[in-house]
Protein backbone atom coordinates (compact mmCIF):
# COMPACT_ATOMS: atom_id res chain seq x y z
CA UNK A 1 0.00 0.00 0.00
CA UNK A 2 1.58 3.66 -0.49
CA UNK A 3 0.28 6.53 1.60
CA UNK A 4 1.24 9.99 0.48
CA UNK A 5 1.07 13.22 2.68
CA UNK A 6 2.93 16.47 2.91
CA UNK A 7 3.90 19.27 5.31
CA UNK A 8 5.14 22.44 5.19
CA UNK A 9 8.30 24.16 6.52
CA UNK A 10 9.03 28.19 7.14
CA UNK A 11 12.49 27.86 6.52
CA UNK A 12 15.28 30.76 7.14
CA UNK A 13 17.25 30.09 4.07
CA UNK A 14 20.85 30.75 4.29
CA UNK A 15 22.12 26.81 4.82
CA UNK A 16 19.78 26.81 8.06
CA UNK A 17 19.23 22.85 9.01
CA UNK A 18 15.70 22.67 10.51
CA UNK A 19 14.55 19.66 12.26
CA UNK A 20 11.69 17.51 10.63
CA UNK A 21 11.59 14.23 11.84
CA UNK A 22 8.41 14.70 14.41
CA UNK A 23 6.69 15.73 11.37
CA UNK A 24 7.66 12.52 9.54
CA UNK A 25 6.99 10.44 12.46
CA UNK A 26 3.29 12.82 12.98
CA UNK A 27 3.03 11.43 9.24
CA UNK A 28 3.67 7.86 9.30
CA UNK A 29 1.24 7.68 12.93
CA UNK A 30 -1.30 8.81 10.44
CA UNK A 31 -0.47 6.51 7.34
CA UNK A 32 -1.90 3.64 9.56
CA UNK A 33 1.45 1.59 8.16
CA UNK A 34 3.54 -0.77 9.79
CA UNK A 35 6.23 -1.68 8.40
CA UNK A 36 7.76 -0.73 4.91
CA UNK A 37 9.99 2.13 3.37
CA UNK A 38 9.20 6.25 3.79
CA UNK A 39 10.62 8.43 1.50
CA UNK A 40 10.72 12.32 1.89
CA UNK A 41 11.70 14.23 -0.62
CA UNK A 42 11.38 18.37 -0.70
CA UNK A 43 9.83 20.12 -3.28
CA UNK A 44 12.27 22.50 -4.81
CA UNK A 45 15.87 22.92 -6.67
CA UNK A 46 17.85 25.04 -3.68
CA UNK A 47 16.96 22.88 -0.58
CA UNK A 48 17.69 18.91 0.62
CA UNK A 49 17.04 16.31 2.97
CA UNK A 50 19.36 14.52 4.92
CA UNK A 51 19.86 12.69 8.46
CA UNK A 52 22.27 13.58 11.42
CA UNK A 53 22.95 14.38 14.91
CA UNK A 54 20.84 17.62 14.88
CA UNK A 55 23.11 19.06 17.52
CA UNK A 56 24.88 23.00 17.17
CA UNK A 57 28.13 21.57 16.89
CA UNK A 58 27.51 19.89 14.22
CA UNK A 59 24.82 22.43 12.50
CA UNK A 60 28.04 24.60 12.49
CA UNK A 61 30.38 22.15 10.68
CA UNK A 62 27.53 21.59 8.28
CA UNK A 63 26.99 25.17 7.62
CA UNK A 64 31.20 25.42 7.49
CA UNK A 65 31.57 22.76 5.05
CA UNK A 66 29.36 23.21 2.66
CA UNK A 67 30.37 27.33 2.19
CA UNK A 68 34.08 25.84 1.83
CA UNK A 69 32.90 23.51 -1.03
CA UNK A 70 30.20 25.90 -2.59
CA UNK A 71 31.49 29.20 -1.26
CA UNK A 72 28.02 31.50 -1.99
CA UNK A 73 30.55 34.64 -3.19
CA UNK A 74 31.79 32.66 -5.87
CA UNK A 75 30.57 33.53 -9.72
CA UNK A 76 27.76 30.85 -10.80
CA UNK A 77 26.55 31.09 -14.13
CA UNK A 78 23.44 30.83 -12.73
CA UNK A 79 23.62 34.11 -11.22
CA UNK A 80 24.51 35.60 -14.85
CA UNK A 81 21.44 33.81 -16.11
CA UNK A 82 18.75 34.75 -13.39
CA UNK A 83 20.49 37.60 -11.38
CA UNK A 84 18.74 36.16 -8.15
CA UNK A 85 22.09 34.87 -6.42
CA UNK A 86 20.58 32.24 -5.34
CA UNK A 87 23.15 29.99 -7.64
CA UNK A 88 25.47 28.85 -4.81
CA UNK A 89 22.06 27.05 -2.98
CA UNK A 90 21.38 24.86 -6.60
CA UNK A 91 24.74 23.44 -6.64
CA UNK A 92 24.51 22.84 -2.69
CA UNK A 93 21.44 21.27 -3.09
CA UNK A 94 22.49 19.26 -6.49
CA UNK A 95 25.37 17.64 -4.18
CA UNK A 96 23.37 16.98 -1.00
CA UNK A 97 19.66 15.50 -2.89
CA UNK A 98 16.32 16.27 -2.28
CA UNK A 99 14.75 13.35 -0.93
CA UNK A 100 15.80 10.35 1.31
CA UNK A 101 14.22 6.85 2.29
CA UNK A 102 14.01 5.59 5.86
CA UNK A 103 12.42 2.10 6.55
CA UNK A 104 9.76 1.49 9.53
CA UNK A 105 9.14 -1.34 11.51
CA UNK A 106 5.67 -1.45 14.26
CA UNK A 107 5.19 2.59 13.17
CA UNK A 108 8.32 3.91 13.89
CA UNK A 109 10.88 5.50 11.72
CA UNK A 110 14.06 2.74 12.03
CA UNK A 111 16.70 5.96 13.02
CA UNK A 112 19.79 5.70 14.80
CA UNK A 113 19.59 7.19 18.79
CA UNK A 114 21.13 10.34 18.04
CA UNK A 115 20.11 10.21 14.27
CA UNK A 116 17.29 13.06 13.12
CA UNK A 117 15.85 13.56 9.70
CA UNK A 118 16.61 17.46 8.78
CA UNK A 119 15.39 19.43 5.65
CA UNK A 120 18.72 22.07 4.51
CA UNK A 121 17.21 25.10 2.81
CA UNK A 122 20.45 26.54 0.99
CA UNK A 123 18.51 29.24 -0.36
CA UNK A 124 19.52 32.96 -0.41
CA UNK A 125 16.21 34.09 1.22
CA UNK A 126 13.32 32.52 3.62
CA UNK A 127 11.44 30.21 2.32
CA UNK A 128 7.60 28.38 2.53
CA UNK A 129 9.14 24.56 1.91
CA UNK A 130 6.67 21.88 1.02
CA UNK A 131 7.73 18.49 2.29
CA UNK A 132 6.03 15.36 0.93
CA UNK A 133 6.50 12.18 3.17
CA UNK A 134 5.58 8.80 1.26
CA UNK A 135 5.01 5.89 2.56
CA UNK A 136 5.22 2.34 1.02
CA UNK A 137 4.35 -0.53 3.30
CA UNK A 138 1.78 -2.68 5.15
């Protein structure tokens, strides 16, 4: 069976990490599923989905890394094109992705202890993110 749902996210832009996995696990409660695979995925070219120790340690290194791989002052083409600036946050979320799968056993979202699901928006500006959360399972 495949349940689909979505969510949405205010985000801050600017490589701010925000926190979704209650609202995946709010999801899934509702699905009525068991067991199976969930797959979240956010709508959108300059944002992306990944897991980790949502702690600010770590948030910091994230942030860090990613402007030393895709610095945002650097010349994007892009930019040139569109002249929104915004070129640095497609090519950060290009390398990251924008969805991920998680599988569930009796309801519950098969993460690590210290492992939370967290949406990345790498855009230039704040954003209104829609989430979608499927579900494929019994």
């Amino acid at each position: 069976m495949v349940k689909t749902s979505n969510f949405t996210v205010e985000t801050r832009g600017e490589s701010e990490l925000d926190d979704i996995t209650s609202y995946v696990e709010n999801e899934l409660r509702k699905s009525g599923l068991r067991e199976g695979l969930a797959t979240i995925f956010v709508s959108g070219s300059t944002a992306g989905i990944t897991t980790v120790e949502f702690e600010p340690g770590l948030i910091k290194d994230i942030k860090r890394v990613f402007e030393k791989l895709v610095p945002e002052g650097d010349r994007y083409a892009h930019n040139d094109t569109w002249h929104d600036g915004n070129g640095h946050s497609h090519v950060r979320s290009s390398i990251l992705k924008t969805s991920l799968s998680v599988p569930f056993q009796d309801a519950k979202l098969l993460l690590g202890t210290w492992q939370q699901i967290v949406l990345i928006d790498f855009d230039n500006r704040k954003r209104s993110r829609k989430v979608i959360a499927q579900f494929i399972g019994e």
